[in-house]
Protein backbone atom coordinates (compact mmCIF):
# COMPACT_ATOMS: atom_id res chain seq x y z
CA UNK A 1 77.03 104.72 99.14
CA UNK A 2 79.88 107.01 100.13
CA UNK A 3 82.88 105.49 101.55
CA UNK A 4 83.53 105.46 105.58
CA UNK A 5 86.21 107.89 106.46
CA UNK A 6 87.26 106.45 110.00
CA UNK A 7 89.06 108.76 112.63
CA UNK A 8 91.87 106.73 114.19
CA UNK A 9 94.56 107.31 116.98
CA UNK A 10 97.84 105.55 116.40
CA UNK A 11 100.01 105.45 120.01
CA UNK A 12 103.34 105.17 118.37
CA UNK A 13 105.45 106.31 116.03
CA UNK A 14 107.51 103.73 115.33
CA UNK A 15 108.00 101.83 111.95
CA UNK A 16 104.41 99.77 111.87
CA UNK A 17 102.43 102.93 113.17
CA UNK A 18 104.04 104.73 110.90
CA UNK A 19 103.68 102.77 107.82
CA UNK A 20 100.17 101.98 109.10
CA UNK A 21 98.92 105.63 109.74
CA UNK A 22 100.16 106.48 106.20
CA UNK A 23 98.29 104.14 104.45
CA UNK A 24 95.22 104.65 106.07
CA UNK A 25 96.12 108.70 105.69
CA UNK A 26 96.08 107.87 102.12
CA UNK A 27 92.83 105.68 101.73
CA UNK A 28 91.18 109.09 103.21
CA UNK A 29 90.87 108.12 107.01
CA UNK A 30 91.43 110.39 109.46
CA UNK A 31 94.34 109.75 111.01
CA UNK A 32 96.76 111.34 114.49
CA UNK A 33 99.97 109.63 115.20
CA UNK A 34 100.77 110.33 119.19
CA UNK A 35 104.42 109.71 120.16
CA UNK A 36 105.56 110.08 123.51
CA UNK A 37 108.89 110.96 122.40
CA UNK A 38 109.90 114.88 121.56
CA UNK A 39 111.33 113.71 118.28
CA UNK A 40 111.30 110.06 116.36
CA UNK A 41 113.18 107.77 118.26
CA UNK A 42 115.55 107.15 115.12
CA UNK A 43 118.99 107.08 116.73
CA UNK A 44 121.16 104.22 117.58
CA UNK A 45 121.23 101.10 115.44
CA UNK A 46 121.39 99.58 112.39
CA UNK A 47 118.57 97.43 111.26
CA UNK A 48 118.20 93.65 108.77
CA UNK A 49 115.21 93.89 107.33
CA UNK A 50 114.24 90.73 105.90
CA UNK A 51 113.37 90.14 102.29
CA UNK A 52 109.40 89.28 103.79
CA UNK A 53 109.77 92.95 105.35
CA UNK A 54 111.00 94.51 102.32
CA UNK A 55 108.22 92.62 100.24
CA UNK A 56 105.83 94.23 103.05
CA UNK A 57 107.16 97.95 102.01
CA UNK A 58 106.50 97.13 98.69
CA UNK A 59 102.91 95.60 98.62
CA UNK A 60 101.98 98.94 100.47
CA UNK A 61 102.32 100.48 97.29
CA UNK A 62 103.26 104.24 99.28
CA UNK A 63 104.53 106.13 95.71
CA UNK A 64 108.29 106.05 95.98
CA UNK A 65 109.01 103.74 99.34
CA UNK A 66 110.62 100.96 98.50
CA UNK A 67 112.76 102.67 95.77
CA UNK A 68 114.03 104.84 98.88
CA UNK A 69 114.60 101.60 101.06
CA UNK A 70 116.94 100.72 98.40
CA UNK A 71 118.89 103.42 97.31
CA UNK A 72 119.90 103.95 101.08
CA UNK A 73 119.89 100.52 102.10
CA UNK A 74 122.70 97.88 101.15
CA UNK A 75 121.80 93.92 100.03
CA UNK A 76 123.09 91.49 102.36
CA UNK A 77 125.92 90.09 100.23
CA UNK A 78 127.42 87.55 103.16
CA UNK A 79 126.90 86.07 106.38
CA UNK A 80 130.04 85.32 108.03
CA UNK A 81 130.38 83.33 111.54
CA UNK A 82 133.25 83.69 113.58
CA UNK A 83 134.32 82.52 117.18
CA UNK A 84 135.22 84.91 119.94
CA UNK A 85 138.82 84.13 118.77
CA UNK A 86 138.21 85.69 115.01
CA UNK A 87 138.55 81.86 114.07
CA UNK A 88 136.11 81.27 110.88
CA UNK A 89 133.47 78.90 111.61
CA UNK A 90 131.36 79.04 108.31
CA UNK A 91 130.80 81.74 105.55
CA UNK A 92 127.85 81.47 102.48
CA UNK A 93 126.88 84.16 100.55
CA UNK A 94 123.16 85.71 101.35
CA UNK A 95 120.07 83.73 99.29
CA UNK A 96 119.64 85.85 96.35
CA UNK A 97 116.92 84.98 93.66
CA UNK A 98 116.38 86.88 90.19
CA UNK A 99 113.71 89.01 90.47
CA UNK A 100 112.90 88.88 94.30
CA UNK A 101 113.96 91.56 96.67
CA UNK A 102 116.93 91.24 98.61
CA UNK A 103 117.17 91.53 102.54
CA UNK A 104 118.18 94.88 103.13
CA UNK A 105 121.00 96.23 106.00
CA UNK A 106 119.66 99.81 106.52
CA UNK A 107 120.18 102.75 109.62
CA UNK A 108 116.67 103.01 111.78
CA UNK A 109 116.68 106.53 111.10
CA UNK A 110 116.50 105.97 107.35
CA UNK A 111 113.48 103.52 107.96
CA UNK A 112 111.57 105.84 110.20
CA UNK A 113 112.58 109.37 108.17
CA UNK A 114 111.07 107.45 104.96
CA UNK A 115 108.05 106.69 106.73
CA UNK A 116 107.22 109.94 108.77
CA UNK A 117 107.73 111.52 104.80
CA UNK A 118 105.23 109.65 103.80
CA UNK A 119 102.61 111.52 106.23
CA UNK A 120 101.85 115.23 106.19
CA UNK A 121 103.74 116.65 109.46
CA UNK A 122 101.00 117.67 111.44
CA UNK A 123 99.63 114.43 111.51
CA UNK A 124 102.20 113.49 114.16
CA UNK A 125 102.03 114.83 117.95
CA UNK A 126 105.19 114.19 119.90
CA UNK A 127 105.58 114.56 123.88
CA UNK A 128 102.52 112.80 123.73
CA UNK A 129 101.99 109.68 126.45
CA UNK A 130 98.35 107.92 126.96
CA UNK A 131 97.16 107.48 129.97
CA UNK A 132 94.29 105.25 129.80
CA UNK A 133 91.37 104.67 126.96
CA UNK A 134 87.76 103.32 127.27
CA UNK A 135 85.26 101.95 124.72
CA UNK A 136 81.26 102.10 124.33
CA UNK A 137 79.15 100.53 121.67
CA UNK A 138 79.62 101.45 118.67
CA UNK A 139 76.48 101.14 117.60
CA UNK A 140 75.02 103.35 120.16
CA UNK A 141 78.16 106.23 120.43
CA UNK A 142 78.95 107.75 117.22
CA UNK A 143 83.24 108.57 119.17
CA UNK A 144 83.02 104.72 120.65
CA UNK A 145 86.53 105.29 121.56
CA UNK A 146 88.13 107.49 124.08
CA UNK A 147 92.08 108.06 124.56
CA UNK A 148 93.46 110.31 127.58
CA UNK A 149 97.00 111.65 127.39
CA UNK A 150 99.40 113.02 129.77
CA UNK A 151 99.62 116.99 129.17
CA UNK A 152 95.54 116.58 129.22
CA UNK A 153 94.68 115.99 125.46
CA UNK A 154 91.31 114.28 124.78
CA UNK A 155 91.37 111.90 121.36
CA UNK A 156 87.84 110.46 120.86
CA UNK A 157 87.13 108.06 117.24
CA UNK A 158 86.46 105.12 115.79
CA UNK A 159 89.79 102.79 116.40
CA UNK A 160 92.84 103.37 118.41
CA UNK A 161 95.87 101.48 117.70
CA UNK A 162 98.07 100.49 120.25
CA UNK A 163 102.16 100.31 117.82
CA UNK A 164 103.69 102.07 121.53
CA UNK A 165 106.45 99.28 121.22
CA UNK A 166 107.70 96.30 123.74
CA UNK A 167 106.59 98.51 127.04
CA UNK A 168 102.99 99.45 125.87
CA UNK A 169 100.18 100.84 128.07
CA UNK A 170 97.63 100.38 125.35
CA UNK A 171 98.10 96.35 125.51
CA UNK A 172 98.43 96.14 128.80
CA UNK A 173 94.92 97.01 128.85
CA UNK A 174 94.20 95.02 125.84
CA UNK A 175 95.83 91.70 126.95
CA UNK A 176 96.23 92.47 131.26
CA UNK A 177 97.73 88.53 131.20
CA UNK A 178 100.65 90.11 129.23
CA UNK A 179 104.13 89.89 130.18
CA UNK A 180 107.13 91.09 129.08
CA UNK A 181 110.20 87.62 129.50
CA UNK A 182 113.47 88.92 130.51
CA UNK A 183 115.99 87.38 127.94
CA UNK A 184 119.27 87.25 129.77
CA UNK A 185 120.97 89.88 128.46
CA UNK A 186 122.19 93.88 128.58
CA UNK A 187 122.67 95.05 125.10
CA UNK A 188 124.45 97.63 123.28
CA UNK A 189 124.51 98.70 119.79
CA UNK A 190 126.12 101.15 117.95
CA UNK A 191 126.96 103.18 114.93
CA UNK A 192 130.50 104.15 113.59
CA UNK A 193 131.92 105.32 110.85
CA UNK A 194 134.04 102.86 109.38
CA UNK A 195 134.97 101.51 105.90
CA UNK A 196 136.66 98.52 106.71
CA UNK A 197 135.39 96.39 108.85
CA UNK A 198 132.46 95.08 106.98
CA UNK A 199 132.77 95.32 103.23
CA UNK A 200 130.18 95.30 100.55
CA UNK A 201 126.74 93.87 102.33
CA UNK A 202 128.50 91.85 104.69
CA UNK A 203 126.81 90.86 107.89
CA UNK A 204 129.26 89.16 110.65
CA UNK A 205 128.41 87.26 113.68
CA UNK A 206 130.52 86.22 116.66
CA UNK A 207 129.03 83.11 118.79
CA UNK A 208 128.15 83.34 122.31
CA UNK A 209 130.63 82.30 124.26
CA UNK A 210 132.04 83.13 127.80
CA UNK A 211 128.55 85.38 128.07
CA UNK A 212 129.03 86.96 125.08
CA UNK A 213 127.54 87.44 121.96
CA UNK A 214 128.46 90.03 118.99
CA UNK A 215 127.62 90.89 115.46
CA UNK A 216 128.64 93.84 112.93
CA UNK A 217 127.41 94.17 109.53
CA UNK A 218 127.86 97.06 106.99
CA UNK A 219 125.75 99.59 106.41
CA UNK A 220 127.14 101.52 103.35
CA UNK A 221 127.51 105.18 103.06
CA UNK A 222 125.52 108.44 103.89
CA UNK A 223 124.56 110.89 101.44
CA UNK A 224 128.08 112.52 102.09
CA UNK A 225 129.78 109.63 101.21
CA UNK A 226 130.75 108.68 105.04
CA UNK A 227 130.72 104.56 105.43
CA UNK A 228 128.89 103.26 108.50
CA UNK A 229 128.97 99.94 110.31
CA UNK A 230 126.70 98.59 112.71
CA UNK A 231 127.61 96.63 115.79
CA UNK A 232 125.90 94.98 118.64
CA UNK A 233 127.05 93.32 121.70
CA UNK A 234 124.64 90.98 124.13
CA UNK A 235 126.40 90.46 127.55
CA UNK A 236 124.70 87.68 129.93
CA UNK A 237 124.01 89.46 133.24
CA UNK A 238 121.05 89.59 135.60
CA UNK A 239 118.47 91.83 135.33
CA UNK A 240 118.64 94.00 138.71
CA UNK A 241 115.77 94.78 140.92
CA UNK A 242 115.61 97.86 141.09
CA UNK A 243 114.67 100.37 138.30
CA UNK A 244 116.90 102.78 139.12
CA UNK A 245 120.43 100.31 138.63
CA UNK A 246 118.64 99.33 135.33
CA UNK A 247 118.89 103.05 133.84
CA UNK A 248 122.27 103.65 135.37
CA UNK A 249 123.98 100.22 133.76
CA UNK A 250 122.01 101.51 130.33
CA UNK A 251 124.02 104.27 130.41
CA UNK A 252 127.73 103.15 131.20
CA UNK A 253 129.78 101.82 128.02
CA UNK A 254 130.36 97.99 127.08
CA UNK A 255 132.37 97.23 130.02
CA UNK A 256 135.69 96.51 129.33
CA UNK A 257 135.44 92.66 130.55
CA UNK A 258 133.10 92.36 127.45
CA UNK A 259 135.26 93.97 125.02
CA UNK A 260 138.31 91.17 126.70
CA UNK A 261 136.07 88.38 125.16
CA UNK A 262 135.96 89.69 121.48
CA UNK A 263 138.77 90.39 119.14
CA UNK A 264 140.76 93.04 119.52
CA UNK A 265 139.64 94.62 115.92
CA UNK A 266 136.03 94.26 117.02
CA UNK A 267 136.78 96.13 120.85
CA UNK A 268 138.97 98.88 118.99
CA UNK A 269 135.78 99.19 116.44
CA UNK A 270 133.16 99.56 119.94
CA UNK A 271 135.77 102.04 121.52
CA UNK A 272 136.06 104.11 118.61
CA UNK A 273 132.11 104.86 118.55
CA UNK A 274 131.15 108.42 120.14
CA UNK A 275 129.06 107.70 123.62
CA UNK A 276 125.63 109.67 121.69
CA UNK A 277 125.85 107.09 118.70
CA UNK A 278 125.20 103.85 121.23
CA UNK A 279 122.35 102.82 122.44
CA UNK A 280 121.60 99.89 125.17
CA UNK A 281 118.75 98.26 126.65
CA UNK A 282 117.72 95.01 128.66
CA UNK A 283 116.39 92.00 126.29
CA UNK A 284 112.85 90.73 126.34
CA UNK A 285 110.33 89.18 124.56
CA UNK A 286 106.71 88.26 125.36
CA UNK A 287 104.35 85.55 125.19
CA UNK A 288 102.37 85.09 122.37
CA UNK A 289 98.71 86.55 122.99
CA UNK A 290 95.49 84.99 122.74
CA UNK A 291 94.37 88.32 120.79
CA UNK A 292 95.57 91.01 119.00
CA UNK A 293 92.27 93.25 119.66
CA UNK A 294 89.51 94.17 122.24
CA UNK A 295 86.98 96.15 120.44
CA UNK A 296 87.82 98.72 118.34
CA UNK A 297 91.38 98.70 120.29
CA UNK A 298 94.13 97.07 117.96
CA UNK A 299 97.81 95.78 119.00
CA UNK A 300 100.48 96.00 116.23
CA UNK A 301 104.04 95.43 116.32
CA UNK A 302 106.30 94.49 119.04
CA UNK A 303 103.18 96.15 121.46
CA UNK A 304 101.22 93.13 120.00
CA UNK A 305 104.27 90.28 119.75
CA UNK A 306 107.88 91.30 121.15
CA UNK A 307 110.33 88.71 120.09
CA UNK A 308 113.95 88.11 120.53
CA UNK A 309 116.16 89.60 118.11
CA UNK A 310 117.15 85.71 116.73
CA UNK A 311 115.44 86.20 113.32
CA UNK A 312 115.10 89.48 112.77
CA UNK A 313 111.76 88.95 112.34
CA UNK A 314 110.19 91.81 114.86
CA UNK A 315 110.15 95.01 112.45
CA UNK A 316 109.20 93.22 109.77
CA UNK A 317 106.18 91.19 111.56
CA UNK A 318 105.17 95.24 112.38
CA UNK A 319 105.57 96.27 108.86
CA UNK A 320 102.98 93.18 107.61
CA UNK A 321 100.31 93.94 109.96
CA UNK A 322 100.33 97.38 109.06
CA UNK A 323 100.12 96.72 105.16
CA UNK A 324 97.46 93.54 106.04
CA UNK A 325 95.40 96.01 108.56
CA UNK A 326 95.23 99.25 105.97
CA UNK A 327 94.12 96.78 103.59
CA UNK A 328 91.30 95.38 105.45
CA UNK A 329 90.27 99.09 106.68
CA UNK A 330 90.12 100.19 103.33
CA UNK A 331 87.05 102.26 102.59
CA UNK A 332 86.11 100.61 99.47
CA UNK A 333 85.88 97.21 101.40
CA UNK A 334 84.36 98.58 104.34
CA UNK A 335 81.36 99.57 102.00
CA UNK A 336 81.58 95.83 100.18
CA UNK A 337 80.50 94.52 103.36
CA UNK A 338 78.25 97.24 105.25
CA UNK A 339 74.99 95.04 104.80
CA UNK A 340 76.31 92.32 106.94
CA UNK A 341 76.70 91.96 110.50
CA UNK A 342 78.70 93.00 112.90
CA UNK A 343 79.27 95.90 111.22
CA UNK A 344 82.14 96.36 108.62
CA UNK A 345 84.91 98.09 110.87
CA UNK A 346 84.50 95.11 113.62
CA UNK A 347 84.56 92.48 110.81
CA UNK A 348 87.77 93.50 109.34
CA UNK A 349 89.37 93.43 112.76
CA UNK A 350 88.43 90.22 113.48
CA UNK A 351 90.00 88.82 109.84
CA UNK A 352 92.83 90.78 110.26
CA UNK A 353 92.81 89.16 113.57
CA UNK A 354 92.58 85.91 111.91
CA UNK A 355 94.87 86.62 109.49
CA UNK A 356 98.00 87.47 111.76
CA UNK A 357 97.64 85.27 115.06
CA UNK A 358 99.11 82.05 113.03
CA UNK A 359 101.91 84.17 111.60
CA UNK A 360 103.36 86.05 114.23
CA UNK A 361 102.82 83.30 116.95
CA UNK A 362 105.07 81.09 113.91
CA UNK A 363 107.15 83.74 114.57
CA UNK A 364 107.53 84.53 117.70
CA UNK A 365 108.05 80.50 118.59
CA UNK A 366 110.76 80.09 115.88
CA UNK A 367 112.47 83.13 117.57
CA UNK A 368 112.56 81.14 120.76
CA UNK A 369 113.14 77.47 119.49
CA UNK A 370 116.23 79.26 117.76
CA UNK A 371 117.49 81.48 120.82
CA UNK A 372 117.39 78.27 122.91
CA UNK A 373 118.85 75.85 120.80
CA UNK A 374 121.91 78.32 119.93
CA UNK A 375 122.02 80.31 122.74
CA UNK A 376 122.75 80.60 126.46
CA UNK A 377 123.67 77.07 128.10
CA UNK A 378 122.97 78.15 131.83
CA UNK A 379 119.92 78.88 133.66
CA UNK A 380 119.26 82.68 134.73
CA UNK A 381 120.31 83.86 138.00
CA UNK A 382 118.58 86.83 138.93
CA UNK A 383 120.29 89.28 141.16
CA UNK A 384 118.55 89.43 144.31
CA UNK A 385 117.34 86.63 146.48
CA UNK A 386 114.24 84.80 144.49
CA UNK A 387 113.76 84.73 141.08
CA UNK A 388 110.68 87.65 141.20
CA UNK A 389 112.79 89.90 142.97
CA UNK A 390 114.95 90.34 139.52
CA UNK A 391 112.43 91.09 137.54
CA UNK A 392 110.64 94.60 136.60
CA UNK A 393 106.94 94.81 137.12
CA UNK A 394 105.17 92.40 134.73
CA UNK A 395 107.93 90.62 133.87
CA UNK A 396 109.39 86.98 134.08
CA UNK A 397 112.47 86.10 134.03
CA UNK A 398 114.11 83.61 130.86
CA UNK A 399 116.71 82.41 129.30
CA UNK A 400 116.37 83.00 125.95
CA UNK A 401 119.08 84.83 124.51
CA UNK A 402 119.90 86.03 120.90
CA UNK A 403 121.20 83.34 118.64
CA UNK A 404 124.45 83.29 117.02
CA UNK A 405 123.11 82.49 113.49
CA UNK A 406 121.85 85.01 111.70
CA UNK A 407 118.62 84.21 109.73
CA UNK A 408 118.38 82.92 106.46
């Protein structure tokens, strides 16, 4: 029996659609990546990917991956917890076993430029935004999925994958009950060239305090030698009613009361950083869901289960589902099971279904139980009168912010 070459649309071209699309590219599927985007979104931040997420690059087995990941990434060497004052609160070197991969502090764009390698070019369409999808039987239409997108592009095939990120139309029609929390917080982050700050794998935190929450961690050098740190700063504030005063306070600076609460190294650090090498958004999460697919319609990645940023957890949940999805989908176990019913493709969604809910709702709760234990102390005040009149369409408001202990 020959083995099923599938045609599938992946909405997204962040890391899990990316890693996803390139292992089923490789186990012979037919595979489009559509990005809204003009480019990958790869500016901005730097990223801790957890040893589980680094273990997730390398079980995908993608010929030269994970030996990428860590020539350009750095091992965490130290967590380091500091007051708002500098004052030292605790300090232990990263968990580091023989033989097991390290956590890894690496530069988004290096994540997503390794990926989008990994896939021949053409594979990926950018300025390109779905609209809406539909689904027949499968077992009566041979195309039992249809995707519409903006500029008028008609994708029709066997699975569409909804990886479109935190705000995603394809789970909104997957899971309508979704809804995105509102976490307290405006955030910036930011990327600087700077040798001295963090040294040698070092990731720093500052505890929320006053409203305020930091951390910087190193992340090494660029091919031409330049050193780069990372930092971030969460800044308790309501969310504002209006869409419009949310994209203008996304793009002024960290205000200058923030940068009063931190120490003066850290604020000279944030100041120093060019305006186009920031990035800032409002904090969310979402409920866990009751399903991660309708159909032949699958949710990965923060589209599927958005969590706070309080165990770094979120990329690397993506980066499993893709590697536990492509290996489910792949041809040669598709045919292993093509004399049962439902048929094979349906099967494997429903086990890879199975397989994930547990974990990522483990995840997504630990996120939480850790963001409110260490976290914000006061309830959120929305600006406005109400609370709904704070909150964006299909969102709730929370009070769940970022911890101030990085994971383990």
């Amino acid at each position: 029996m020959s083995s099923p070459s599938l045609r599938v649309a992946v909405v997204g071209a962040g890391s899990a659609g990316l890693l996803l699309a390139a292992l089923l590219h490789r186990q012979g599927h037919r595979v489009r990546v559509f990005e809204k985007a003009d480019r990958l979104r790869a500016e901005g931040c730097g990223i801790l990917l957890v040893r589980s997420g680094v273990e997730a690059i390398a079980a995908s087995g993608l010929e030269g991956l994970l030996e990428r990941f860590l020539a350009q990434g750095l091992a965490v060497s130290r967590f380091v917890v500091r007051n708002l004052r500098g004052d030292l609160i605790d300090s232990s070197p990263a968990e580091q076993v023989a033989g097991e991969l390290p956590s890894l502090l690496l530069h988004r764009r290096v994540i997503l430029e390794a990926l989008a390698s990994a896939l021949p070019p053409e594979i990926i369409q950018f300025n390109a935004e779905v609209l809406h999808w539909r689904q027949s039987d499968p077992d009566l239409d041979p195309a039992p999925v249809e995707a519409v997108f903006r500029q008028g592009d008609l994708w029709r095939g066997d699975l569409l994958v909804g990886a479109d990120g935190l705000f995603s139309r394809v789970a909104s029609l997957v899971a309508p009950e979704r809804q995105l929390n509102y976490l307290g917080d405006r955030v910036w982050r930011g990327v600087v060239a700077d040798a001295s700050f963090c040294r040698e794998g070092e990731f720093f935190v500052y505890a929320r305090g006053r409203g305020v929450y930091a951390n910087v961690f190193d992340l090494g050098a660029t091919a031409s030698e330049e050193a780069l740190t990372h930092w971030g700063v969460f800044q308790e504030e309501p969310l504002p009613g209006e869409r419009e005063e949310q994209r203008r306070l996304l793009e002024e600076p960290v205000p200058e009361e923030a940068l009063a609460k931190v120490p003066a190294d850290l604020a000279a650090l944030i100041r120093s950083t060019p305006a186009d090498a920031v990035v800032a958004n409002w904090s969310f999460d979402i409920n866990p869901l009751p399903r991660l697919h309708q159909g032949r319609v699958v949710l990965i990645g923060d589209a599927a289960h958005a969590m706070s940023s309080s165990q770094a957890r979120g990329m690397t949940a993506g980066l499993e589902d893709a590697v536990a999805l492509a290996r489910l989908l792949d041809p040669r176990a598709l045919v292993a099971s093509s004399a049962a019913a439902p048929p094979p493709v349906d099967r494997a969604l429903s086990a890879w279904e199975r397989e994930r809910l547990p974990v990522v709702h483990a995840y997504q709760e630990r996120s939480r139980a850790v963001s409110a234990r260490t976290g914000r102390r006061r309830p959120l005040r929305v600006r406005g009168a109400g609370a709904a009149p704070g909150t964006p369409p299909g969102a709730s408001p929370g009070a769940l912010p970022p911890t101030a202990r990085p994971p383990a």
